[in-house]
Protein backbone atom coordinates (compact mmCIF):
# COMPACT_ATOMS: atom_id res chain seq x y z
CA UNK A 1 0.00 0.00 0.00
CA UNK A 2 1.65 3.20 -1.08
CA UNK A 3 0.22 7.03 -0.23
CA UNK A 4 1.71 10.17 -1.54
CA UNK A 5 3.20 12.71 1.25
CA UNK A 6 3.66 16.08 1.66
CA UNK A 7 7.07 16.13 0.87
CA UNK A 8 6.76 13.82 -2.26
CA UNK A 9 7.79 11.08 -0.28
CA UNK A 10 5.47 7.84 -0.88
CA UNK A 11 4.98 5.66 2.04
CA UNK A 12 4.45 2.27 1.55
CA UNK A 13 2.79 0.36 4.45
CA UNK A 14 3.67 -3.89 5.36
CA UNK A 15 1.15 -4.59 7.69
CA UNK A 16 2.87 -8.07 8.59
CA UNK A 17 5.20 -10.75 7.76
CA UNK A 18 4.94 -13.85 5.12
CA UNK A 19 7.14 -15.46 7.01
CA UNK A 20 9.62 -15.08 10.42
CA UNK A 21 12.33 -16.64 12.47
CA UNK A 22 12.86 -16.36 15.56
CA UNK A 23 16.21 -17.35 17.58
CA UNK A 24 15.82 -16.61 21.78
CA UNK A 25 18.90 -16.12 23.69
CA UNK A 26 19.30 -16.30 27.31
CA UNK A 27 19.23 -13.11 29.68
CA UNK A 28 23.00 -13.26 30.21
CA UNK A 29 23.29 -12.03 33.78
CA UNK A 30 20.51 -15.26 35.23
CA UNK A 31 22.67 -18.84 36.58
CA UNK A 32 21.15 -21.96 36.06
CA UNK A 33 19.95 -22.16 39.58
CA UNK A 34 17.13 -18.85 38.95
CA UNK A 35 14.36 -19.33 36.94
CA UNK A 36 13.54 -17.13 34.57
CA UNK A 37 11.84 -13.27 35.78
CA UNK A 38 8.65 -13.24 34.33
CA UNK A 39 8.23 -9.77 35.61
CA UNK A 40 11.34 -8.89 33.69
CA UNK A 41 12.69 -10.94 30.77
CA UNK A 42 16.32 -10.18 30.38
CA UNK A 43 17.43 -11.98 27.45
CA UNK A 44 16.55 -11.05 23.92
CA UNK A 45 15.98 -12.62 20.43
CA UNK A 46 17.23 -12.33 16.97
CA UNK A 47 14.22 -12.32 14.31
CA UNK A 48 14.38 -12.45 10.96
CA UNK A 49 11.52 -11.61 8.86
CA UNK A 50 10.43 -12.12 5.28
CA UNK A 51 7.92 -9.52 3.48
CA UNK A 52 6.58 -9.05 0.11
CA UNK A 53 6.02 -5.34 -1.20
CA UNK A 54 4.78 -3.12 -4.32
CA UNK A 55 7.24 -0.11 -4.89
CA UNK A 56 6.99 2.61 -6.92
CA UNK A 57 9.27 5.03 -8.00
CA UNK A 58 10.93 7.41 -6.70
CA UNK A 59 11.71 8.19 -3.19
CA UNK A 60 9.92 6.29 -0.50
CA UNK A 61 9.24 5.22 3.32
CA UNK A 62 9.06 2.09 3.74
CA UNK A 63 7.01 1.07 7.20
CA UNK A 64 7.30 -1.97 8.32
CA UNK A 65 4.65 -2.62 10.74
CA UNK A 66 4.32 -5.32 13.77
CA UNK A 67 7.79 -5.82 14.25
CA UNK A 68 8.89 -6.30 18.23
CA UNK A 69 8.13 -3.77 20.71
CA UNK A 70 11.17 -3.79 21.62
CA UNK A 71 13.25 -3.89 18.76
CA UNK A 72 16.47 -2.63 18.71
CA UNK A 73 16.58 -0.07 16.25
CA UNK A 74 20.87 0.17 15.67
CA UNK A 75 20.41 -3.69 15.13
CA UNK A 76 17.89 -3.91 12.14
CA UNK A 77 19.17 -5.15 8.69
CA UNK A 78 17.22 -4.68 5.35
CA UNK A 79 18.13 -6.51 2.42
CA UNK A 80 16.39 -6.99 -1.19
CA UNK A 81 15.79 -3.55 -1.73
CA UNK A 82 16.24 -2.86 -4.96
CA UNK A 83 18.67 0.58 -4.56
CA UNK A 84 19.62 0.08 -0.89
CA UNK A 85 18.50 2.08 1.96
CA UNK A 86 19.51 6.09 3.07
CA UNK A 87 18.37 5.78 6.61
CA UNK A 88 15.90 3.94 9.19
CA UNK A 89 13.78 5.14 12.02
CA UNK A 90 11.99 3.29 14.70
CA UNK A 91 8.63 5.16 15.14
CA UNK A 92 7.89 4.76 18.84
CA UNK A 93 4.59 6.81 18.52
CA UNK A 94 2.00 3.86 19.34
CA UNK A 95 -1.57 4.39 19.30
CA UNK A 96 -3.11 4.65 22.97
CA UNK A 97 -5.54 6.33 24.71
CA UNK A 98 -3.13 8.32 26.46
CA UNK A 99 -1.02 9.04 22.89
CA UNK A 100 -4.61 10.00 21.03
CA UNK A 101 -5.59 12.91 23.83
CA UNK A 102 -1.66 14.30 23.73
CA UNK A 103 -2.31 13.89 19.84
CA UNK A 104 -5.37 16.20 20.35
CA UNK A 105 -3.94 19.03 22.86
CA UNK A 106 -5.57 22.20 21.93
CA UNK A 107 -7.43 20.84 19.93
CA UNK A 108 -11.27 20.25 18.72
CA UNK A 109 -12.90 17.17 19.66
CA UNK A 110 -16.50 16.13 20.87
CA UNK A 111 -17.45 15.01 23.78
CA UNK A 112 -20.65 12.28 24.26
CA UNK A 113 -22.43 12.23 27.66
CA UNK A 114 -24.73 9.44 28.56
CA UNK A 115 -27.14 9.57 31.78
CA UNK A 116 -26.72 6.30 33.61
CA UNK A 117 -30.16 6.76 34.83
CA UNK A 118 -32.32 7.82 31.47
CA UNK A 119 -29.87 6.08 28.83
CA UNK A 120 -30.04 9.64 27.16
CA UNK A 121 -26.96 11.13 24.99
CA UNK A 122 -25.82 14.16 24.29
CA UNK A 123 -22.99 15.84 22.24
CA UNK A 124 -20.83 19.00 22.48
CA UNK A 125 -17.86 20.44 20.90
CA UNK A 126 -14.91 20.82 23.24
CA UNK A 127 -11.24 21.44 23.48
CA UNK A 128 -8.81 19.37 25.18
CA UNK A 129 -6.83 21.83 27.67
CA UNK A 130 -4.70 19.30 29.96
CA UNK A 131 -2.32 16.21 28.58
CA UNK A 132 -3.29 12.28 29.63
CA UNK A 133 -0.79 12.55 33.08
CA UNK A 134 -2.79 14.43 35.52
CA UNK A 135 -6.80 14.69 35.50
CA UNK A 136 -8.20 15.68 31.93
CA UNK A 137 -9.97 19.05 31.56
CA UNK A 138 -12.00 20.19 28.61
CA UNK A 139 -13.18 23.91 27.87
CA UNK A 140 -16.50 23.78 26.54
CA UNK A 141 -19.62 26.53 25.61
CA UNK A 142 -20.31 26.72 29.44
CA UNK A 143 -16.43 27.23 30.41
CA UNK A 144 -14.01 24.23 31.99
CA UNK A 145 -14.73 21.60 33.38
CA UNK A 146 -12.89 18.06 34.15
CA UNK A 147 -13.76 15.25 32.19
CA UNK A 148 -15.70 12.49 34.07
CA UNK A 149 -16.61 14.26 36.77
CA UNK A 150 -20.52 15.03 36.82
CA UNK A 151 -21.48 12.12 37.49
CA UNK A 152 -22.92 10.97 33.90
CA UNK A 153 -20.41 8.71 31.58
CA UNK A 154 -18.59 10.51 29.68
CA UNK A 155 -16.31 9.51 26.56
CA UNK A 156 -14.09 11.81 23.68
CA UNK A 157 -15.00 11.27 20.12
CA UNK A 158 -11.69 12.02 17.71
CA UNK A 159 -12.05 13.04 14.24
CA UNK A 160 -9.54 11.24 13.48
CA UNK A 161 -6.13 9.68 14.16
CA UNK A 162 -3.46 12.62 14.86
CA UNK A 163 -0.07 11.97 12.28
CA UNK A 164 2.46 9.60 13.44
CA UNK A 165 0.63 7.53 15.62
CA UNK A 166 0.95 3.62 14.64
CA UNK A 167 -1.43 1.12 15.79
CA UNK A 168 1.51 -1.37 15.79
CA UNK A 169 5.43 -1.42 16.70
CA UNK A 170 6.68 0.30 13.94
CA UNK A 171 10.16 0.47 11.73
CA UNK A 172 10.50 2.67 8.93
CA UNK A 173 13.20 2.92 5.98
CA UNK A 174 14.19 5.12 3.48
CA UNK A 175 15.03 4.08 0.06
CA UNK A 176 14.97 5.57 -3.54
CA UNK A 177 13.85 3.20 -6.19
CA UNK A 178 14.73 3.47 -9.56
CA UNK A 179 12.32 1.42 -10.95
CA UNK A 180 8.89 0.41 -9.90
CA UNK A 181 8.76 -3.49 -8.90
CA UNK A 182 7.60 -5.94 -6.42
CA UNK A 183 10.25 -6.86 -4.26
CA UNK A 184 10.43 -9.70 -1.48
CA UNK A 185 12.68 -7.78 1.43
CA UNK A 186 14.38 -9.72 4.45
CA UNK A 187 14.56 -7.19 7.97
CA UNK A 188 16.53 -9.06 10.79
CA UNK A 189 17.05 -7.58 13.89
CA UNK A 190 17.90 -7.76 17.61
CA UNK A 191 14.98 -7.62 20.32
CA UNK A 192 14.76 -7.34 24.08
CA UNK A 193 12.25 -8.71 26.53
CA UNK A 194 12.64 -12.58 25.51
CA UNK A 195 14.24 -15.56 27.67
CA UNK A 196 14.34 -19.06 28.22
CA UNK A 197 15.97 -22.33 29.91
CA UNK A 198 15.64 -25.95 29.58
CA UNK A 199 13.47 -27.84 32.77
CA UNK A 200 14.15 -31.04 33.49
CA UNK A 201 11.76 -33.49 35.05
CA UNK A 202 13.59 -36.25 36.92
CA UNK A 203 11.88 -39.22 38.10
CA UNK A 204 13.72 -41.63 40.53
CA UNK A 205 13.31 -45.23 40.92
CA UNK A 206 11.84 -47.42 43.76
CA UNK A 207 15.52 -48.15 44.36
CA UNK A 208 16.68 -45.05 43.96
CA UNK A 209 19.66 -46.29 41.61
CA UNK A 210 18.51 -44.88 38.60
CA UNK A 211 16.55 -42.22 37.08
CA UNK A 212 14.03 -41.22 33.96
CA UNK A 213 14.96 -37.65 32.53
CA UNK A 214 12.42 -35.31 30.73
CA UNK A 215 13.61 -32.55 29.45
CA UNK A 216 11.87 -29.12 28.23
CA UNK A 217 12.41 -26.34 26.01
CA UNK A 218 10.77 -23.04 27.69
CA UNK A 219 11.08 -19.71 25.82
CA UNK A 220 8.95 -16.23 27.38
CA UNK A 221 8.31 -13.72 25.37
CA UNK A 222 7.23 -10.38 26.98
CA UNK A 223 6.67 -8.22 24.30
CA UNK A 224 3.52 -7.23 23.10
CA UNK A 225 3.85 -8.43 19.26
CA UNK A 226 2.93 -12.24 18.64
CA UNK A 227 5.24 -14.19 16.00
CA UNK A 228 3.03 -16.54 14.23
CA UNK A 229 3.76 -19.78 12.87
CA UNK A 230 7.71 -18.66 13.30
CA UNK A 231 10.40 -21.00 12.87
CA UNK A 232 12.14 -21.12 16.34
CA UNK A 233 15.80 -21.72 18.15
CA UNK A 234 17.34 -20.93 20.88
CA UNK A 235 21.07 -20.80 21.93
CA UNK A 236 22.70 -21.99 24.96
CA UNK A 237 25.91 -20.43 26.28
CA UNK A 238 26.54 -16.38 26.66
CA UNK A 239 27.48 -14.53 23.47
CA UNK A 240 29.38 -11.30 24.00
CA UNK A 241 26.30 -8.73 24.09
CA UNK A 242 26.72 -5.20 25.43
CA UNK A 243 24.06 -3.45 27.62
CA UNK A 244 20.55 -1.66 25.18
CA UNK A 245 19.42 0.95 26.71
CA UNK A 246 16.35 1.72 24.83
CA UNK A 247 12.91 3.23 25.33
CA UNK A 248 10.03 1.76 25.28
CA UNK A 249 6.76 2.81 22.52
CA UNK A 250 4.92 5.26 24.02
CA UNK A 251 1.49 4.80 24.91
CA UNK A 252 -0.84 3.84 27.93
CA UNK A 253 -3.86 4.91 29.86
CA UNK A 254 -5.38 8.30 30.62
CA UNK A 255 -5.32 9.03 34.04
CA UNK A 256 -8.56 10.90 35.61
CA UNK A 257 -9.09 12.64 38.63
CA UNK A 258 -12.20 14.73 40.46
CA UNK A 259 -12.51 16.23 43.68
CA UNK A 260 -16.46 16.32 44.63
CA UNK A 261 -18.16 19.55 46.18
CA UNK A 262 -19.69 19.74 49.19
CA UNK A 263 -23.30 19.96 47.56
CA UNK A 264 -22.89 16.89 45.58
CA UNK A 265 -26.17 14.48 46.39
CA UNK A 266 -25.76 11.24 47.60
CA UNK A 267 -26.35 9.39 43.93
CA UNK A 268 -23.80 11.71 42.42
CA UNK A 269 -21.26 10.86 45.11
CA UNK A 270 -21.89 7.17 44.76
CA UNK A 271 -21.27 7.42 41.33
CA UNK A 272 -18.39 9.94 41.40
CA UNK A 273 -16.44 7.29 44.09
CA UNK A 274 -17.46 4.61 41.30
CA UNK A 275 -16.24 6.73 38.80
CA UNK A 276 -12.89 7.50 40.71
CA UNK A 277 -12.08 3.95 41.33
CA UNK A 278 -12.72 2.70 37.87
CA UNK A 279 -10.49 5.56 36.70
CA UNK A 280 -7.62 4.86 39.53
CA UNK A 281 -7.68 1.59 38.09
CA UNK A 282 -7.67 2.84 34.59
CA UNK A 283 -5.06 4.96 34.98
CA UNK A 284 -2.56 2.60 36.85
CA UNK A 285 0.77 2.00 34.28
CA UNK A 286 0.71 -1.45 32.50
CA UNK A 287 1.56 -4.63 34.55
CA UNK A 288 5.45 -5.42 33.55
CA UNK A 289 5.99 -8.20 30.78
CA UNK A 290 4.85 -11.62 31.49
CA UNK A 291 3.19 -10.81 35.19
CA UNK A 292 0.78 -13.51 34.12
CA UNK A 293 2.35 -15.65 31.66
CA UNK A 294 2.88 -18.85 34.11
CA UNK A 295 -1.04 -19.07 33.51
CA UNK A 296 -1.16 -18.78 30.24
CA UNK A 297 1.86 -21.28 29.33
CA UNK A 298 1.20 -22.96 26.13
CA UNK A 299 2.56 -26.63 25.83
CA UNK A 300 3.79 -28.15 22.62
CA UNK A 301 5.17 -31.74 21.68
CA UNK A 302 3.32 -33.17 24.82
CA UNK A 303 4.75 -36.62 23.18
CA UNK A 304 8.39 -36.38 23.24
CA UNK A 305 8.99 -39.28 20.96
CA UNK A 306 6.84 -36.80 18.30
CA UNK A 307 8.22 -33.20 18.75
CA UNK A 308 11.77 -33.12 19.74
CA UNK A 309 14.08 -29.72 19.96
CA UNK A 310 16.79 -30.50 17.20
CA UNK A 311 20.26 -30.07 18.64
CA UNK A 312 23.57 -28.15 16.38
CA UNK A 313 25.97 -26.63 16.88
CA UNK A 314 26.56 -22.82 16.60
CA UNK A 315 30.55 -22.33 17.00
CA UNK A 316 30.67 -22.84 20.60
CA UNK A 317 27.72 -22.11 21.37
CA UNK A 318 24.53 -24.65 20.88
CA UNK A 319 21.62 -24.21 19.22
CA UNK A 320 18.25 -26.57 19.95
CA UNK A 321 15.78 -25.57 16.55
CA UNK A 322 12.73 -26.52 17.10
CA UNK A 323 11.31 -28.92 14.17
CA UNK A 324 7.91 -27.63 13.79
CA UNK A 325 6.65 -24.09 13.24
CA UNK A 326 5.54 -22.69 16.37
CA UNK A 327 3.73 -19.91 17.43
CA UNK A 328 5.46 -17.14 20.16
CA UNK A 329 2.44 -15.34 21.65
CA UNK A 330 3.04 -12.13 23.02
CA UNK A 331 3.22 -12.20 26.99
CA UNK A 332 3.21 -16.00 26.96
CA UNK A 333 5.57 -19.34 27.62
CA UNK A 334 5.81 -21.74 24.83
CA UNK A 335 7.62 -25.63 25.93
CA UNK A 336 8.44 -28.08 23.38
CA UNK A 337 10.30 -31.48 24.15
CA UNK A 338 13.77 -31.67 24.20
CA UNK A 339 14.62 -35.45 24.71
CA UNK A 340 13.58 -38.01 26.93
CA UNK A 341 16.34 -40.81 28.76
CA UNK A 342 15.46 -43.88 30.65
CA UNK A 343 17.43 -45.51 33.54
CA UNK A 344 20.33 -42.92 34.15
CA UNK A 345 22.69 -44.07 37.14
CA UNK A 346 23.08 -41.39 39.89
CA UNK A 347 23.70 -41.44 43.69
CA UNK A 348 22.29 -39.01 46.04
CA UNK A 349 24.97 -37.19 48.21
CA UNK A 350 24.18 -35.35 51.59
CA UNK A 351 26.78 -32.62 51.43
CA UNK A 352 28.11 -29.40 53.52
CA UNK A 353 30.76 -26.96 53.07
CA UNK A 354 32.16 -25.95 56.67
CA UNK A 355 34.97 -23.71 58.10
CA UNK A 356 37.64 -26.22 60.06
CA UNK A 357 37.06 -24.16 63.41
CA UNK A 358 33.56 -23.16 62.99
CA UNK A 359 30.52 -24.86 65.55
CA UNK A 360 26.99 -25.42 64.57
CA UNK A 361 23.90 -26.67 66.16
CA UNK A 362 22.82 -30.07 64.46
CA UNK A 363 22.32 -28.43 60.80
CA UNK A 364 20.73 -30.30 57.90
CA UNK A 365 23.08 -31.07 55.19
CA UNK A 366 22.11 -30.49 51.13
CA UNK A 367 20.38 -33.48 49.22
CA UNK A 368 22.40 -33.51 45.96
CA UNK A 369 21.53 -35.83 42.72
CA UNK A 370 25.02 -36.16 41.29
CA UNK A 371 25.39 -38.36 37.74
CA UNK A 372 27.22 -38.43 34.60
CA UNK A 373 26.76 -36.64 31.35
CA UNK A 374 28.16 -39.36 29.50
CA UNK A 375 26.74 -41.75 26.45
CA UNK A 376 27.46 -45.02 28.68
CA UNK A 377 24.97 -43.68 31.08
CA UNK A 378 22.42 -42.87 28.83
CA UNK A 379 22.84 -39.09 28.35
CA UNK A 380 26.23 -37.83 26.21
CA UNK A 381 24.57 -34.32 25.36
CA UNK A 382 24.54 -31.02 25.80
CA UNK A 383 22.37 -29.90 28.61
CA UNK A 384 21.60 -26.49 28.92
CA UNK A 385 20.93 -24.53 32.41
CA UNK A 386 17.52 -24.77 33.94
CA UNK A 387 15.44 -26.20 36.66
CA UNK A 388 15.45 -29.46 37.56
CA UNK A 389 11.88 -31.08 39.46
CA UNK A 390 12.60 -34.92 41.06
CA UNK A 391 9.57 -36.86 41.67
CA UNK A 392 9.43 -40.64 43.58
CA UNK A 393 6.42 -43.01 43.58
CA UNK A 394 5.67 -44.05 46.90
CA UNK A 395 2.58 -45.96 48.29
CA UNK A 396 1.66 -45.78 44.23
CA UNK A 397 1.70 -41.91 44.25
CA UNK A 398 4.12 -39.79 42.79
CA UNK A 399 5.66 -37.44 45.67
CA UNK A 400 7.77 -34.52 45.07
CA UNK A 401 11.43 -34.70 46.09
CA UNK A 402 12.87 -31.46 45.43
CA UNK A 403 14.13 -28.88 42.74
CA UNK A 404 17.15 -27.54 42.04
CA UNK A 405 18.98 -25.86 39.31
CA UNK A 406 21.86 -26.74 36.79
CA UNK A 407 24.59 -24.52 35.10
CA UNK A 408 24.99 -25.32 31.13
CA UNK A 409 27.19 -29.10 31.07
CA UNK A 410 29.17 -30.64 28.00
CA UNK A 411 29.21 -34.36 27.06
CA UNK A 412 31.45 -36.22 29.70
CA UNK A 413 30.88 -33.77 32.22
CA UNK A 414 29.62 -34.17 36.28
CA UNK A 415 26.33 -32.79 36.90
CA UNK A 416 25.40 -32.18 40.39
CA UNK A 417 21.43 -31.13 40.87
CA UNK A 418 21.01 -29.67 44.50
CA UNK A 419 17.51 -30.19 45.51
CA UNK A 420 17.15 -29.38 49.05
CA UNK A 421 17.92 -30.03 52.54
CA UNK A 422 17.51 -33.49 54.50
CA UNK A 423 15.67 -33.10 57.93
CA UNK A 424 17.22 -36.75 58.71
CA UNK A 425 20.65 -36.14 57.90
CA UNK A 426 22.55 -33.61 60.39
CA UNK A 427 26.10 -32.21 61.67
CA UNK A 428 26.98 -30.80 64.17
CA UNK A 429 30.44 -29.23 64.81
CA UNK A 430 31.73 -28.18 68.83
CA UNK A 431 34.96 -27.42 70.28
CA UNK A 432 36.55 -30.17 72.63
CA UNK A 433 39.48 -28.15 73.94
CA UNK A 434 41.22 -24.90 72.66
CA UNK A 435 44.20 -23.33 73.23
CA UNK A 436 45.85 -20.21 73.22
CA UNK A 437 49.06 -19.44 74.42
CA UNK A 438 52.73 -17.95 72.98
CA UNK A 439 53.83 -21.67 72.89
CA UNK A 440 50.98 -22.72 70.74
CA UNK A 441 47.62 -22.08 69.25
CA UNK A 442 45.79 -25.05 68.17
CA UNK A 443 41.75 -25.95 68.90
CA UNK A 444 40.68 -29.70 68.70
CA UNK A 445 37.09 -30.16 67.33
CA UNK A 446 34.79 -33.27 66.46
CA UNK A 447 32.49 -33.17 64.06
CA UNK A 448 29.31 -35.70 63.99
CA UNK A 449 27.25 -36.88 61.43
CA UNK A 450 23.98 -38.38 62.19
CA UNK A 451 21.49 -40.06 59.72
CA UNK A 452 17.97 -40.63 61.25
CA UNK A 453 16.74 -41.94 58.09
CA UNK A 454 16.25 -46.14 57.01
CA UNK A 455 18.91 -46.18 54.54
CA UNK A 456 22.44 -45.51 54.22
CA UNK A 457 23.64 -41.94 53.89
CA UNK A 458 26.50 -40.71 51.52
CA UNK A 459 27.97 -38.04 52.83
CA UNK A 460 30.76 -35.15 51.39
CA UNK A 461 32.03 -32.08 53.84
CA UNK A 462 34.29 -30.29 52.42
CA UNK A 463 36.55 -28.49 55.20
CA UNK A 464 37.63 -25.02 54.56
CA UNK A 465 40.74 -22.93 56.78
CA UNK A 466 42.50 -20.17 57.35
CA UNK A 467 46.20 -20.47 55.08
CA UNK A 468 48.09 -20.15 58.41
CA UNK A 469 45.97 -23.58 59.44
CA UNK A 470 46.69 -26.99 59.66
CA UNK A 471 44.54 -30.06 60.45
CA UNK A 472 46.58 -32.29 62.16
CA UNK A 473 45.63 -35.75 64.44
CA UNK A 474 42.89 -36.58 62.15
CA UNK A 475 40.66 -39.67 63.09
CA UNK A 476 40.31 -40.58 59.40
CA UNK A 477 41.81 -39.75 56.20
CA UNK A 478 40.36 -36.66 54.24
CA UNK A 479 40.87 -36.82 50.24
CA UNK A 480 40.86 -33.12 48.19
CA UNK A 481 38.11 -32.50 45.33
CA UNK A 482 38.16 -28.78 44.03
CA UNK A 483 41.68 -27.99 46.22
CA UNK A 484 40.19 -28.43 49.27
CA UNK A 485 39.65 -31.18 52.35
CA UNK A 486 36.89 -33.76 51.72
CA UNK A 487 35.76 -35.98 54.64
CA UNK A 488 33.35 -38.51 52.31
CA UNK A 489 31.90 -41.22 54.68
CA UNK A 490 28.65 -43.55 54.14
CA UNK A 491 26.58 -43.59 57.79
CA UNK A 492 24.89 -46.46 58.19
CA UNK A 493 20.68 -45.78 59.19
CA UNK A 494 19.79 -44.64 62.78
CA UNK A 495 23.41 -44.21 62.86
CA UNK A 496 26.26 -41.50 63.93
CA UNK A 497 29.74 -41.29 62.59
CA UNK A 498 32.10 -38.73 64.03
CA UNK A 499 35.58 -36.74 62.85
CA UNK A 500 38.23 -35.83 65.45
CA UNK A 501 40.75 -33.49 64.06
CA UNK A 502 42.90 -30.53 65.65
CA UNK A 503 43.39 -26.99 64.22
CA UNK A 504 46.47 -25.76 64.33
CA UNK A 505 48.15 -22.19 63.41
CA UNK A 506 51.05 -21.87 62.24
């Protein structure tokens, strides 16, 4: 669609793509461990769209409209122009209640009034004397007065749309064209307010020896514009991506205030507090992305075996595509399988990390699901950071565990999934005799291990100090893992096993 301007500038107008890609990249400041901030996306997403348009001749503006609210304008790439483009602008103008009465400031519009009570209406001509932030007030035939506050419901009628407003997240571009012609044009850019992570359903067996692992692909997308049918990836691992600092479309809601007199009667004031609170809650700013997206999650591939994120590499990065064209609704979740494994070996450590010549109370130590990322084990793939959920049956139910969260692993690595604390499974660290003196400094502790539970407990302290410390007279052997003391014991159930050692300062 192509109109002629003032300037002799034709705009021509695509209202939406033929087709689009979409690639989601993780917010690069979240671990593993946090879910994502549905309040506040972080990440962002690379989308690559395909339009068909009509040009004429000469020199146009080309809008292209419904790309991402959030697009970053420095970002955008146009190709398949025929002559190239001389500049682009993001128009940030959006069509809003708020936008249309700043449109009108000072200017003519008319104002309906309907009586709640006889279902009359009425029309006058008024002028718009106060902007959308604080209370609107209209002069009229009769003088000022502010709008929606006699009592009677009140609404603006505009003439029409004021220039530069855009019903839609707009991006324009320059161009001259030599030659009229159809032309299919490719716009990839850079947008913020997307995110997403893998979650991984574990569920453990009666023995608790092995484990079944379900795996998700969950990507949020807080913007306001909806990608339909979009072929979509997403990319583990943290490309080098500086901070955007960009502002948001304009827009939002008119906010309306009144202040009653004193000779107000009662059904006017019942209406005016009616009034007031609808407009209070009209006027409030717009919830933050996704502040209701975990109801409104959208589920695809419910059959693993069917729909399975496709897995590639991307340099080092990786990249899971998604084999089926999806749609990414605006404030909404979209999970697709990622791959399912059956009987995966683990063990399930109690751990603690403790100073040498610290004391405690009996404090619960971490339940950890430790197993291998290797092919022998069933797994040998990348797994990308997310949430883990563990589930056992018991008594023919299926009882939650835990959950826990996992930083990005390659093939052959350890994963350890922390997923809570034991109640049953408890140190306690005390002070048998210290002392102090010019001679020597030294302080010999004991630290017990207790394991109410039924079954055997594996248990890994690591045992921190001071550089100018020593353990010395130790009751058992320690071994090292990550350069520092380990004390790995198995206490048998209703049991107690206990460490004697001595600190001692150089």
């Amino acid at each position: 669609m192509a109109a002629q301007t003032d300037f002799n500038r034709q705009v021509v107008t695509s209202d939406g793509p033929s087709s689009v890609s979409v690639t989601v990249y993780r917010d690069p400041n979240r671990t593993g461990d946090r879910g994502m901030n549905l309040r506040y996306l972080g990440g962002y997403a690379l989308i690559t769209e395909q339009r068909t348009v009509t040009l004429p001749a000469g020199e146009i503006d080309l809008r292209f409209e419904g790309v991402a609210g959030g697009i970053i304008p420095q970002s955008a790439i146009v190709t398949g122009l025929p002559d190239g483009v001389i500049e682009k602008n993001r128009d940030a103008a959006l069509l809003s209640p708020s936008a249309l009465l700043n449109g009108y400031l000072g200017r003519g519009v008319t104002v309906r009034r309907t009586s709640a009570v006889t279902g009359q209406t009425t029309e006058f001509d008024a002028q718009i004397r106060t902007d959308a932030s604080g209370g609107v007030v209209v002069q009229t035939a009769d003088g000022f007065e502010a709008l929606q506050c006699t009592g009677f419901n009140e609404t603006i009628v505009y003439p029409s749309i004021p220039e530069g407003l855009s019903a839609k997240p707009t991006l324009s571009v320059k161009s001259q064209v030599a030659t009229a012609t159809r032309a299919t044009v490719t716009l990839s850019y850079l947008a913020t307010g997307f995110d997403w992570q893998a979650n991984y359903v574990a569920d453990v067996s009666a023995d608790g020896q092995t484990m079944n692992l379900f795996s998700w692909v969950t990507l949020a997308n807080g913007d306001e514009t909806t990608f339909a049918n979009a072929r979509t990836q997403t990319v583990a691992g943290q490309p080098n991506k500086g901070r955007d600092n960009i502002a948001r479309a304009t827009g939002g809601a008119i906010s309306l205030r009144c202040w009653p007199q004193a000779t107000t009667s009662d059904i006017m004031v019942k209406r005016f507090e009616r009034a007031r609170r609808e407009s209070r809650f009209a006027g409030r700013p717009l919830p933050a992305p996704m502040a209701m997206m975990e109801s409104a999650a959208d589920v695809v591939g419910v059959s693993a075996r069917k729909v399975q994120a496709k897995q590639e590499d991307l340099g080092d990065l990786k990249l899971y595509r998604i084999p089926v064209p999806v749609t990414v609704a605006s404030q909404s979740q979209k999970q697709v399988a990622m791959f399912e494994k059956t009987a995966i070996p683990f063990e399930q450590i109690y751990e603690a990390q403790i100073w040498a010549n610290g004391y405690s109370d009996p404090t619960p130590l971490a339940t950890t699901l430790r197993f291998q990322n290797k092919k022998r084990d069933g797994l040998g793939l990348a797994l990308p950071a997310g949430k883990m959920v563990a589930f056992k049956a018991a008594a023919g139910e299926r009882l939650l565990l835990g959950e826990g969260g996992l930083d990005d692993k390659a093939i052959d690595e350890e994963v350890e999934v922390t997923i809570g604390e034991s109640s049953l499974v408890r140190y306690k660290m005390l002070s048998v005799e210290e002392v102090d003196t010019k001679r020597e400094s030294f302080a010999d502790m004991q630290l017990t291990i207790t394991n109410a539970s039924r079954s055997p407990a594996r248990v890994e302290i690591k045992i921190y100090h001071q550089d100018d410390h020593k353990l010395r007279k130790l009751s058992e052997r320690l071994g090292r893992k990550d350069g520092k003391d380990l004390w790995k014991v198995t206490v048998p159930p209703n049991s107690d096993r206990v460490l004697t050692y001595r600190v001692v300062r150089k």
